[in-house]
Protein backbone atom coordinates (compact mmCIF):
# COMPACT_ATOMS: atom_id res chain seq x y z
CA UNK A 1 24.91 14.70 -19.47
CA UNK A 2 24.02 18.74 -18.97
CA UNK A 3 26.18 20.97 -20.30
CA UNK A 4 28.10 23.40 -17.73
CA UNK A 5 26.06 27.00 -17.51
CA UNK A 6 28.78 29.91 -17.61
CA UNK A 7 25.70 32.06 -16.05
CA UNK A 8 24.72 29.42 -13.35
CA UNK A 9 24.32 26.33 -12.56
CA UNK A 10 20.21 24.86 -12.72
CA UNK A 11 20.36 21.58 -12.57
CA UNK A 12 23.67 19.14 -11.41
CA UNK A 13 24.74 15.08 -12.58
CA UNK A 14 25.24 12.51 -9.59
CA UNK A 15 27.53 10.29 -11.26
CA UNK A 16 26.96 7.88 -8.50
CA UNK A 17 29.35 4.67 -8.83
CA UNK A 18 32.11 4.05 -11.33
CA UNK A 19 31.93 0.67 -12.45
CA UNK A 20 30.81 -2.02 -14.81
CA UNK A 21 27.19 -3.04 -15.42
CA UNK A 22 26.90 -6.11 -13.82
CA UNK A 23 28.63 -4.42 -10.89
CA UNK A 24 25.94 -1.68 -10.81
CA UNK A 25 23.18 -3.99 -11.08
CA UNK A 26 24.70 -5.98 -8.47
CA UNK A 27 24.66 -2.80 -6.16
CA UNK A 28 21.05 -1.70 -7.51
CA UNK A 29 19.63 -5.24 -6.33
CA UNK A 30 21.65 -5.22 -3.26
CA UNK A 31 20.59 -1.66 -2.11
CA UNK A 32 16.69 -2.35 -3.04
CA UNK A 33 16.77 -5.29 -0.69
CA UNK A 34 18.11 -3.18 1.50
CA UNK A 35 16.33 -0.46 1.06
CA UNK A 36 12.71 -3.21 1.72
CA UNK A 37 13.80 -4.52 4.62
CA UNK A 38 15.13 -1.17 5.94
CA UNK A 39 11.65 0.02 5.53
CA UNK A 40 10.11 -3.08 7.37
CA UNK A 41 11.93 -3.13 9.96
CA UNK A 42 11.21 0.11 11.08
CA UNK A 43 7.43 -0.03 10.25
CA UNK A 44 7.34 -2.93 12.18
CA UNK A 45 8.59 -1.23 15.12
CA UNK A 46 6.70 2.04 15.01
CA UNK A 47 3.53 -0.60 14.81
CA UNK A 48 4.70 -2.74 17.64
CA UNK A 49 5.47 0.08 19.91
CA UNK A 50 1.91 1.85 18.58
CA UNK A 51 -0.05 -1.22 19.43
CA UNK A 52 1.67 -2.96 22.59
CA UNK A 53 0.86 -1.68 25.78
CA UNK A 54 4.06 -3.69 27.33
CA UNK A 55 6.32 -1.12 24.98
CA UNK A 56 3.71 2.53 26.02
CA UNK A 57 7.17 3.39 27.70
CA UNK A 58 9.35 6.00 27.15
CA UNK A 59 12.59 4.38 25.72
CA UNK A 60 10.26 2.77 23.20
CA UNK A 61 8.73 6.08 22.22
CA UNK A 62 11.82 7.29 21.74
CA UNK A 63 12.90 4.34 19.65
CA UNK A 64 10.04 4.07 17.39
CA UNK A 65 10.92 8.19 16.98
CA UNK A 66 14.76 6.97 15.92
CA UNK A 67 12.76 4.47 13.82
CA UNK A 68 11.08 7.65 11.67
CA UNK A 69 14.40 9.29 11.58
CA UNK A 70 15.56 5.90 9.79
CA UNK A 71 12.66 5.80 7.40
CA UNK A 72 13.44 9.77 6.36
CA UNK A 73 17.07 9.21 5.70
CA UNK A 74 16.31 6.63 3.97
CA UNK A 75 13.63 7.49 1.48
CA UNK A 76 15.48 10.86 1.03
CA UNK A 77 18.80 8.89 -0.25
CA UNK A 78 18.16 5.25 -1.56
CA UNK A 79 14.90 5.33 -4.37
CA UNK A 80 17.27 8.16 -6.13
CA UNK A 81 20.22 6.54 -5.78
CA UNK A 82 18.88 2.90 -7.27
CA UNK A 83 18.29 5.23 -10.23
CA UNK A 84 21.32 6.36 -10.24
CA UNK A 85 22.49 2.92 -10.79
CA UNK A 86 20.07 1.93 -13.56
CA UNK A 87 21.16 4.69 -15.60
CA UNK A 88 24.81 5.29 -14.83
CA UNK A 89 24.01 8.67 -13.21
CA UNK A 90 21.19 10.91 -12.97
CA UNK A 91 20.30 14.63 -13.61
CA UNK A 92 18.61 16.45 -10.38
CA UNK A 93 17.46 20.01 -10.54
CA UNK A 94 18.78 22.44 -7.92
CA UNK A 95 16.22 22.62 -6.52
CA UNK A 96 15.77 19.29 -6.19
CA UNK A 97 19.11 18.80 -4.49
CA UNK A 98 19.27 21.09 -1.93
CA UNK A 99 15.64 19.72 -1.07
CA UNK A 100 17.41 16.07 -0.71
CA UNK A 101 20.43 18.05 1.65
CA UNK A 102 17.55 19.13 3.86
CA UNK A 103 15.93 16.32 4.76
CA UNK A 104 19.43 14.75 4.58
CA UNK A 105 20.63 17.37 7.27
CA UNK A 106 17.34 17.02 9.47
CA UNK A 107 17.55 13.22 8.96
CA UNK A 108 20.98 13.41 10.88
CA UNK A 109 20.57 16.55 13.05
CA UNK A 110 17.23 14.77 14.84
CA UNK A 111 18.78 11.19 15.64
CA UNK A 112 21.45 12.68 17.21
CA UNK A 113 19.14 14.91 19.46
CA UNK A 114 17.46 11.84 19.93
CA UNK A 115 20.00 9.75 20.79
CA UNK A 116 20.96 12.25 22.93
CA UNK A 117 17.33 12.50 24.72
CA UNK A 118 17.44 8.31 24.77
CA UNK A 119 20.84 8.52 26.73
CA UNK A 120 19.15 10.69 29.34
CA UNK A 121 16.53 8.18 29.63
CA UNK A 122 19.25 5.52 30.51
CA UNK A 123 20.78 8.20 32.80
CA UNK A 124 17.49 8.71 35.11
CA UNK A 125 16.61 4.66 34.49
CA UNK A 126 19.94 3.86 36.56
CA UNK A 127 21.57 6.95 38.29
CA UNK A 128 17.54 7.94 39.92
CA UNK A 129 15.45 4.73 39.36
CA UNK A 130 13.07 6.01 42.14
CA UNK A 131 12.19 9.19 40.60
CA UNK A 132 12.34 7.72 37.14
CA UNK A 133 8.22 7.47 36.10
CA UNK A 134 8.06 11.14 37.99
CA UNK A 135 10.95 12.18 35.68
CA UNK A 136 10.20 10.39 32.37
CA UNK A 137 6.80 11.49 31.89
CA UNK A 138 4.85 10.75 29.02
CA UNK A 139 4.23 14.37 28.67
CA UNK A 140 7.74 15.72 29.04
CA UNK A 141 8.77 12.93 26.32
CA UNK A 142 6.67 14.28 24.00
CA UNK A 143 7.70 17.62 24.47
CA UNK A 144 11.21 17.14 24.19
CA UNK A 145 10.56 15.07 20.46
CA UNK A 146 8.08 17.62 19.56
CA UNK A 147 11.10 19.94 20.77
CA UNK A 148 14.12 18.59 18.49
CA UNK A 149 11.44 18.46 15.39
CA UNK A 150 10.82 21.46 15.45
CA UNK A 151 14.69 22.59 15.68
CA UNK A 152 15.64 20.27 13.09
CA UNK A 153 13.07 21.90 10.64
CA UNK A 154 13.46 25.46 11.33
CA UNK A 155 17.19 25.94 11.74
CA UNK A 156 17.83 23.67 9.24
CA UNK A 157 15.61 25.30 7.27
CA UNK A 158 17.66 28.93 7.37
CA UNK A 159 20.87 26.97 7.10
CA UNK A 160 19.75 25.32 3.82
CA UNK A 161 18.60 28.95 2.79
CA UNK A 162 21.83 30.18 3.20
CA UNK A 163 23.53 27.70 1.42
CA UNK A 164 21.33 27.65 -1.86
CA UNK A 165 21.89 31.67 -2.05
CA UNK A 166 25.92 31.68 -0.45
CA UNK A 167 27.11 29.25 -3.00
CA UNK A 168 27.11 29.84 -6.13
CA UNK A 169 28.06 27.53 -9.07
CA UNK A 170 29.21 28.63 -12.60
CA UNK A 171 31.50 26.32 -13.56
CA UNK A 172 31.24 22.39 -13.25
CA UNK A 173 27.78 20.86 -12.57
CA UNK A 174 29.22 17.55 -12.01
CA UNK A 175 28.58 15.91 -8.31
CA UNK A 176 30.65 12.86 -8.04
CA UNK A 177 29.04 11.40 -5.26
CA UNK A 178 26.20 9.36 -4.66
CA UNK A 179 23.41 12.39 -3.24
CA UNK A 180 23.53 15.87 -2.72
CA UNK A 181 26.21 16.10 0.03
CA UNK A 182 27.61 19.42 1.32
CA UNK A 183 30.98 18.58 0.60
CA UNK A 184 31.20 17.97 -3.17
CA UNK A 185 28.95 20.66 -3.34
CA UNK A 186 31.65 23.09 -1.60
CA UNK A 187 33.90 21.22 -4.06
CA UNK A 188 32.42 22.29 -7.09
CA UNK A 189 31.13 25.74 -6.14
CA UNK A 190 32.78 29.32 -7.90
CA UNK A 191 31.77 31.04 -4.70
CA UNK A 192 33.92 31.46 -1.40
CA UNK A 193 33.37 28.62 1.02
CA UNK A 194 34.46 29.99 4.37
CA UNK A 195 31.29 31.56 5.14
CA UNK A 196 29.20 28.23 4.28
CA UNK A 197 32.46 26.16 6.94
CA UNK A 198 32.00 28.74 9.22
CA UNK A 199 28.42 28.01 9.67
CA UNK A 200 28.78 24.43 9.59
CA UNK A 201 30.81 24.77 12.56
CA UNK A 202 28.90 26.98 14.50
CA UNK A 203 25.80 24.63 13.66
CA UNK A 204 27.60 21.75 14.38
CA UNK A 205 28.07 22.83 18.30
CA UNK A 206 24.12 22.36 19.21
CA UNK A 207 23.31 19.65 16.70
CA UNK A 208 26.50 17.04 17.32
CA UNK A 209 28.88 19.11 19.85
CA UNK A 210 26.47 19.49 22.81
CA UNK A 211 24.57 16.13 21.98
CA UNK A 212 27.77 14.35 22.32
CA UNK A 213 29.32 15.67 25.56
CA UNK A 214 25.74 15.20 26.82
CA UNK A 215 26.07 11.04 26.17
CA UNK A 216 29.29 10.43 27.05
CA UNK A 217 28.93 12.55 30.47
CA UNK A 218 25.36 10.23 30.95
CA UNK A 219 27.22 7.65 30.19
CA UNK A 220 30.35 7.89 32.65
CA UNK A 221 27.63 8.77 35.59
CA UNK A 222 25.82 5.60 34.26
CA UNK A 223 29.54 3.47 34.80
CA UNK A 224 29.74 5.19 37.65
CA UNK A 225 26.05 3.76 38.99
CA UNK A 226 26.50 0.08 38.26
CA UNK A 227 30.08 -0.13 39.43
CA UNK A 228 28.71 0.48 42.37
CA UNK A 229 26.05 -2.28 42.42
CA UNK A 230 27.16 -5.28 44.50
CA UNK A 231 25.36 -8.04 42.86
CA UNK A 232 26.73 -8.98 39.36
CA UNK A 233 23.42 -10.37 38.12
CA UNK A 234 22.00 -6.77 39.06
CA UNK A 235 24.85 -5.52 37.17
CA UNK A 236 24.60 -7.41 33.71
CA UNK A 237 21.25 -6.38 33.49
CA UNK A 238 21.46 -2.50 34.13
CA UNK A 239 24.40 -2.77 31.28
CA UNK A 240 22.29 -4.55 28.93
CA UNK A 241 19.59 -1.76 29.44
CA UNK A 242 22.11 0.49 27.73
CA UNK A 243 24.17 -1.88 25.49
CA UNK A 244 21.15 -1.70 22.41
CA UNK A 245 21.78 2.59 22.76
CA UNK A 246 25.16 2.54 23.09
CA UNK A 247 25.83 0.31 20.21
CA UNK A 248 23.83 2.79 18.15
CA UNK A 249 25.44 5.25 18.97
CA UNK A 250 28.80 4.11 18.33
CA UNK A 251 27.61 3.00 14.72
CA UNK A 252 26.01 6.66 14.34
CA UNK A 253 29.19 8.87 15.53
CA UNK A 254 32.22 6.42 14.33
CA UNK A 255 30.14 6.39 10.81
CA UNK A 256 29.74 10.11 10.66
CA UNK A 257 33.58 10.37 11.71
CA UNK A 258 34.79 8.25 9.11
CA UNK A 259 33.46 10.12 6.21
CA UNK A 260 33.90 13.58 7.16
CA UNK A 261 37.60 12.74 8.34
CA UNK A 262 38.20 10.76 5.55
CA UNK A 263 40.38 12.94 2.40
CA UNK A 264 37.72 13.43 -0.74
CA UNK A 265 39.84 13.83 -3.60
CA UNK A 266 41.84 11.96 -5.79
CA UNK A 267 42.15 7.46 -4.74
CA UNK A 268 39.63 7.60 -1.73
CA UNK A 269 36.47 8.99 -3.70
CA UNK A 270 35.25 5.73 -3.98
CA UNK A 271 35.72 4.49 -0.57
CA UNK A 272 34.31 7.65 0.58
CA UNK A 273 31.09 6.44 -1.41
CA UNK A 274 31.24 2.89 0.39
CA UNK A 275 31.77 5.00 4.22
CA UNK A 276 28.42 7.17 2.97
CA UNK A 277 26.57 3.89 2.24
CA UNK A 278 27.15 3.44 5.86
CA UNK A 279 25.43 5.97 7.41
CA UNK A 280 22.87 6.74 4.59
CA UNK A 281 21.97 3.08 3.87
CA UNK A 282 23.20 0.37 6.38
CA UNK A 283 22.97 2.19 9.85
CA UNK A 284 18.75 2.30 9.19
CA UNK A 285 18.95 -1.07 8.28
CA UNK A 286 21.16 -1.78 11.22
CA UNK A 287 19.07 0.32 14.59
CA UNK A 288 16.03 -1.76 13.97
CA UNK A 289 18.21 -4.89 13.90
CA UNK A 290 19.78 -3.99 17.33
CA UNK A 291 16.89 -3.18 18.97
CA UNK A 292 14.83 -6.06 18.06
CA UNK A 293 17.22 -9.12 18.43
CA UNK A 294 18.25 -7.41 21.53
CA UNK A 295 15.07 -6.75 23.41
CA UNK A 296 12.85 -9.20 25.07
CA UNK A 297 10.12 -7.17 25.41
CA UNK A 298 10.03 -6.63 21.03
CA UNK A 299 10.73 -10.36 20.80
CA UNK A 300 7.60 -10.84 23.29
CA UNK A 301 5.43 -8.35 21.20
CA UNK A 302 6.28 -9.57 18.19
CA UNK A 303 4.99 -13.29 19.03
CA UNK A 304 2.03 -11.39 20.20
CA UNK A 305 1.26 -9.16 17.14
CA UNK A 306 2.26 -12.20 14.44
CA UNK A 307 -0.91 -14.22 15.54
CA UNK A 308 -3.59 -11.69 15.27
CA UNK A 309 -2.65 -11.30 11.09
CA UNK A 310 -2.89 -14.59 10.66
């Protein structure tokens, strides 16, 4: 383990999991199989939507985008943090970390623009299914992912700036958690914090603030639509349009909310280790799950795509 730098902290220790071997090894194999089919799962979408001119529409664009979003947070948290569990903790430079909080940050900041963009699509698909191809171009589409990219990278990319030069660690180089999270960062910083919480909240008004009042106003306007719908039959299906999205969502927000709500001292470090596995590990492994045994039209392209490797 590094020693603490009086002068300044170069390099930090996840310690990851307490625990026994077996129980760590247990974890490592668990979180690799994960990890595969995580990866699989959302290739296989991003392939199936490429190739199959049934899914050249716009909620599939959009969900083969949430299916890159997946694949980033992913590959930014897990291969480091199966190493972490071989080895009982792991030494990452600073560097290093704040690089894994960026593409941590734009990970999360882009599928909930996304999402956001996706419940639109539901919005337009219901409330204005007349105007909906005139609306839902595949040119505005692409704009508006092309649009939250580029948002994600570049504010992101000050905020991150501001971080690695407004906190500043002298002390403890000891990160127990399992990445390079904000919070036990804050934790173990020398510097003042407010500034750092202060922009967190102000970022967190465009990125999850906005987003959020955006779905759930779609979303009572979408209610609002298929109440009104006289035929139940018509009615079951426009809600099953919108049950794959809204389940993601649900598993996206209530996962977010449960860790940063959650105390992060003392007893509950651990199970605030288990409620980041959630949205770090299982909700990627999760989206592609919902949206494939879901969907008709990616059970139908599947069948399609399977012969033709064969």
């Amino acid at each position: 383990m590094p020693e603490n730098n009086l002068t300044g902290v170069k390099e930090f220790f996840l310690l990851g999991f307490k625990g026994s071997e077996n129980v760590r090894m247990f974890l490592f194999c668990l979180l690799l199989m994960v990890y595969n089919v995580t990866i699989s799962g959302n290739l296989l979408i991003i392939t199936l939507v490429s190739t199959s001119k049934n899914l050249h529409t716009p909620m599939y664009f959009f969900i083969s985008q949430l299916s890159i979003t997946d694949i980033l947070l992913s590959t930014d948290i897990v291969p480091n943090l199966l190493h972490i569990l071989l080895n009982n903790g792991t030494i990452i430079t600073f560097i290093g970390c704040m690089a894994q909080l960026y593409f941590f940050c734009i990970a999360e900041a882009s599928e909930s623009l996304l999402l956001t963009v996706m419940s639109y699509d539901r919005y337009v698909a219901i409330c204005k299914p007349l105007h909906y191809v005139s609306i839902m171009t595949g040119t505005l589409c692409v704009k508006l992912v092309i649009t939250f990219w580029l948002l994600s990278f570049l504010i992101l990319f000050i905020y991150i700036l501001n971080i690695s030069s407004g906190l500043k660690f002298c002390g403890s180089n000891i990160i127990d958690h399992l990445f390079c999270d904000l919070v036990p960062l804050q934790d173990i910083a020398c510097s003042d914090t407010f500034p750092i919480k202060l922009q967190i909240y102000l970022l967190s008004i465009p990125l999850v603030g906005i987003p959020s009042l955006i779905i759930i106003i779609s979303y009572i306007n979408i209610v609002r639509a298929v109440l009104q719908i006289q035929s139940n039959v018509s009615r079951q299906k426009a809600f099953s349009t919108c049950s794959s999205h809204l389940t993601v969502v649900l598993v996206f927000y209530m996962s977010l909310l449960s860790v940063y709500t959650v105390p992060k001292s003392g007893e509950t470090s651990n199970i605030n280790k288990f409620l980041s596995l959630l949205y770090t590990v299982f909700t990627p492994l999760i989206n592609p799950i919902i949206y494939s045994f879901r969907n008709r039209d990616i059970k139908k392209a599947i069948q399609e795509i399977i012969p033709k490797y064969l």
